[in-house]
N, C-alpha and C. Protein backbone atom coordinates (compact mmCIF):
# COMPACT_ATOMS: atom_id res chain seq x y z
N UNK A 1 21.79 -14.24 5.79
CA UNK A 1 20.67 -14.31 4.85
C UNK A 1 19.35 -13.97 5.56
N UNK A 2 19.40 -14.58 6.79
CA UNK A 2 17.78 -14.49 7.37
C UNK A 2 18.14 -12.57 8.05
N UNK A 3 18.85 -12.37 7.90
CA UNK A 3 19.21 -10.70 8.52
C UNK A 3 18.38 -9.89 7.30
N UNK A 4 18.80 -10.42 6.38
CA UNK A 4 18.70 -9.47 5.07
C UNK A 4 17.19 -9.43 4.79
N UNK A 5 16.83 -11.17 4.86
CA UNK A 5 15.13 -10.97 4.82
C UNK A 5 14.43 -10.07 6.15
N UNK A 6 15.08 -10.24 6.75
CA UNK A 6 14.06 -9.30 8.34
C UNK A 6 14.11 -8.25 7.76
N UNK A 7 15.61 -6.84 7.23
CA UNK A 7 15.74 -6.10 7.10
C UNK A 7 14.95 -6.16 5.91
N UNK A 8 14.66 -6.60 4.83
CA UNK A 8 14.02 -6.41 3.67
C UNK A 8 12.39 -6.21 4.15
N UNK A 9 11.95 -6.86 4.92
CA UNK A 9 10.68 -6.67 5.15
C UNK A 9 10.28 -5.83 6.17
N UNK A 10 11.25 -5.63 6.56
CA UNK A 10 11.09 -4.08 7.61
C UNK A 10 11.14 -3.30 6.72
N UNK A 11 11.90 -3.16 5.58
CA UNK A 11 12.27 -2.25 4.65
C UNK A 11 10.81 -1.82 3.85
N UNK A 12 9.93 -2.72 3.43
CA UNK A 12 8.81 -2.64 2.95
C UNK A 12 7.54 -2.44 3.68
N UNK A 13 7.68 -2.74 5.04
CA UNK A 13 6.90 -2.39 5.85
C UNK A 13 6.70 -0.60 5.99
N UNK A 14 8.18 -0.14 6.35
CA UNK A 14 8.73 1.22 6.29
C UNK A 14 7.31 1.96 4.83
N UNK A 15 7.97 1.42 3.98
CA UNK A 15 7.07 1.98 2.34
C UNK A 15 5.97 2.00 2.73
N UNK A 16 4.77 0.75 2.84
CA UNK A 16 3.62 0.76 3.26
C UNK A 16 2.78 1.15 4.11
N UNK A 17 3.64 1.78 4.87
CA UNK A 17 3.30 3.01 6.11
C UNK A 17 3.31 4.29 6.00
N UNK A 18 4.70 4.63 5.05
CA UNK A 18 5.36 5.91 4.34
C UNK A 18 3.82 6.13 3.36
N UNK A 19 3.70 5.13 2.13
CA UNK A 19 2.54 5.15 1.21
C UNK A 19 1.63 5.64 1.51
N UNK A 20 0.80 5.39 3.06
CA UNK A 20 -0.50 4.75 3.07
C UNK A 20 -0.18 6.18 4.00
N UNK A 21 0.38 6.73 4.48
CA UNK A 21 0.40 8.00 4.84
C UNK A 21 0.12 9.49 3.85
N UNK A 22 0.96 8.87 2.87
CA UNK A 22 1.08 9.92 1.87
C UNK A 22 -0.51 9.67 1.13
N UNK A 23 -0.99 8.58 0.72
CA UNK A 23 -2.18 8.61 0.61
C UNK A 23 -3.63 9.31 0.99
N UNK A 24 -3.28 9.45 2.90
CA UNK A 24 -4.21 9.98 2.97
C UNK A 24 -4.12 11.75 3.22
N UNK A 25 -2.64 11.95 3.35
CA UNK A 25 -2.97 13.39 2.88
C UNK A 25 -3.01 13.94 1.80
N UNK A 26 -2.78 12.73 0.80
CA UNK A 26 -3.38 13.54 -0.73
C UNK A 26 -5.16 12.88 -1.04
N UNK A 27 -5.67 12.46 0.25
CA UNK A 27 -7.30 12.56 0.47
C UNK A 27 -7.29 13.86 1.04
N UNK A 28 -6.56 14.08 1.87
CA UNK A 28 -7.29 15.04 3.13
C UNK A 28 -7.14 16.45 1.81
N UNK A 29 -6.15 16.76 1.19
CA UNK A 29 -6.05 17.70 0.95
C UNK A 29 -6.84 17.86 0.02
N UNK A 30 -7.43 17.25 -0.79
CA UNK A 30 -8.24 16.88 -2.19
C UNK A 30 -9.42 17.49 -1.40
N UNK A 31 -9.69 16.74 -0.27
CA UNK A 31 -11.02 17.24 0.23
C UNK A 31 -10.99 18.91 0.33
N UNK A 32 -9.98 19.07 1.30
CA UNK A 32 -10.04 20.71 1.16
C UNK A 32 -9.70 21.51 0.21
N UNK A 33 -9.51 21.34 -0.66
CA UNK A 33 -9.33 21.72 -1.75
C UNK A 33 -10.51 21.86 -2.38
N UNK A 34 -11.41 21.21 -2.30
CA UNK A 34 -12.86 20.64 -3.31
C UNK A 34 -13.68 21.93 -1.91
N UNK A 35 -13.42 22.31 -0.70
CA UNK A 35 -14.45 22.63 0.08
C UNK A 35 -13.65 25.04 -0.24
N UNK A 36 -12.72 24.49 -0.39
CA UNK A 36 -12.16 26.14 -1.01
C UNK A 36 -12.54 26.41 -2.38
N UNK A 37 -12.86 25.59 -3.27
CA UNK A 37 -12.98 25.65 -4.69
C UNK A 37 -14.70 26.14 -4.46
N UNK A 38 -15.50 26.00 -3.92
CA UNK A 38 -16.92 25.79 -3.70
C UNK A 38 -16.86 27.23 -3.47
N UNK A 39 -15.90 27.66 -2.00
CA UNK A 39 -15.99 28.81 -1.44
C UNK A 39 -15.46 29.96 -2.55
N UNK A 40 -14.90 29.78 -3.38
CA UNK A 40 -14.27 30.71 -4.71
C UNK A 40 -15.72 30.61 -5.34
N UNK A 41 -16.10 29.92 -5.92
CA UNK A 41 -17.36 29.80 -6.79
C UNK A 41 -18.47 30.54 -6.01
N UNK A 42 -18.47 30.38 -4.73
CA UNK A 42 -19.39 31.38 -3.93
C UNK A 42 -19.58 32.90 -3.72
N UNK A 43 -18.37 32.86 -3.80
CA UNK A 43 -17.86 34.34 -3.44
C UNK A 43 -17.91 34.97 -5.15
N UNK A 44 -17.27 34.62 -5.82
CA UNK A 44 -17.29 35.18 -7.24
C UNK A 44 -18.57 35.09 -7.81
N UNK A 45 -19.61 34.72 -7.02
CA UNK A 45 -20.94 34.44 -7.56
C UNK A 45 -21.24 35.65 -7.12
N UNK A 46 -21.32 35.96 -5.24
CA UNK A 46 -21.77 37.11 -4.65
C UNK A 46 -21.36 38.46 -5.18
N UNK A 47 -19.63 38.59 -5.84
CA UNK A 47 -18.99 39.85 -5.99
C UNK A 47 -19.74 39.58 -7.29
N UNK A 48 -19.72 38.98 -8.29
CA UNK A 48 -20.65 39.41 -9.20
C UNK A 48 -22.52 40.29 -9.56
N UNK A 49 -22.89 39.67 -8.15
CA UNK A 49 -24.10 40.05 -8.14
C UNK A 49 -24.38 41.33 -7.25
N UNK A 50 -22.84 41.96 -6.34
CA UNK A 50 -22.72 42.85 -5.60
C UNK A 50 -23.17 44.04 -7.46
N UNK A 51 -21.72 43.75 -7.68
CA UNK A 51 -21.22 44.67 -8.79
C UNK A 51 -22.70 45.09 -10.15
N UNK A 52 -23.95 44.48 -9.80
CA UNK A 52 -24.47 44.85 -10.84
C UNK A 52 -25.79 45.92 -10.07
């Protein structure tokens, strides 16, 4: 019984590490994402103002 609780909370430990990982590369990527989206809006601003 006390095996099963160690393993159970290792087991959840595992998740909350796994989680809190996956978390922050769906920050990190959000960020770059938001800093390429800027650079599209930039550029399609410039080729627009090339083209006239």
């Amino acid at each position: 019984l006390l095996r099963n609780r160690v393993s159970a909370q290792q087991a959840r430990e595992r998740k909350k590490v796994y989680v809190n990982d996956l978390e922050a590369k769906v920050k990190e990527l959000e960020d770059k994402n938001s800093v390429l989206q800027e650079k599209i809006s930039t550029l399609v601003n410039e080729n627009t103002m090339l083209r006239k």
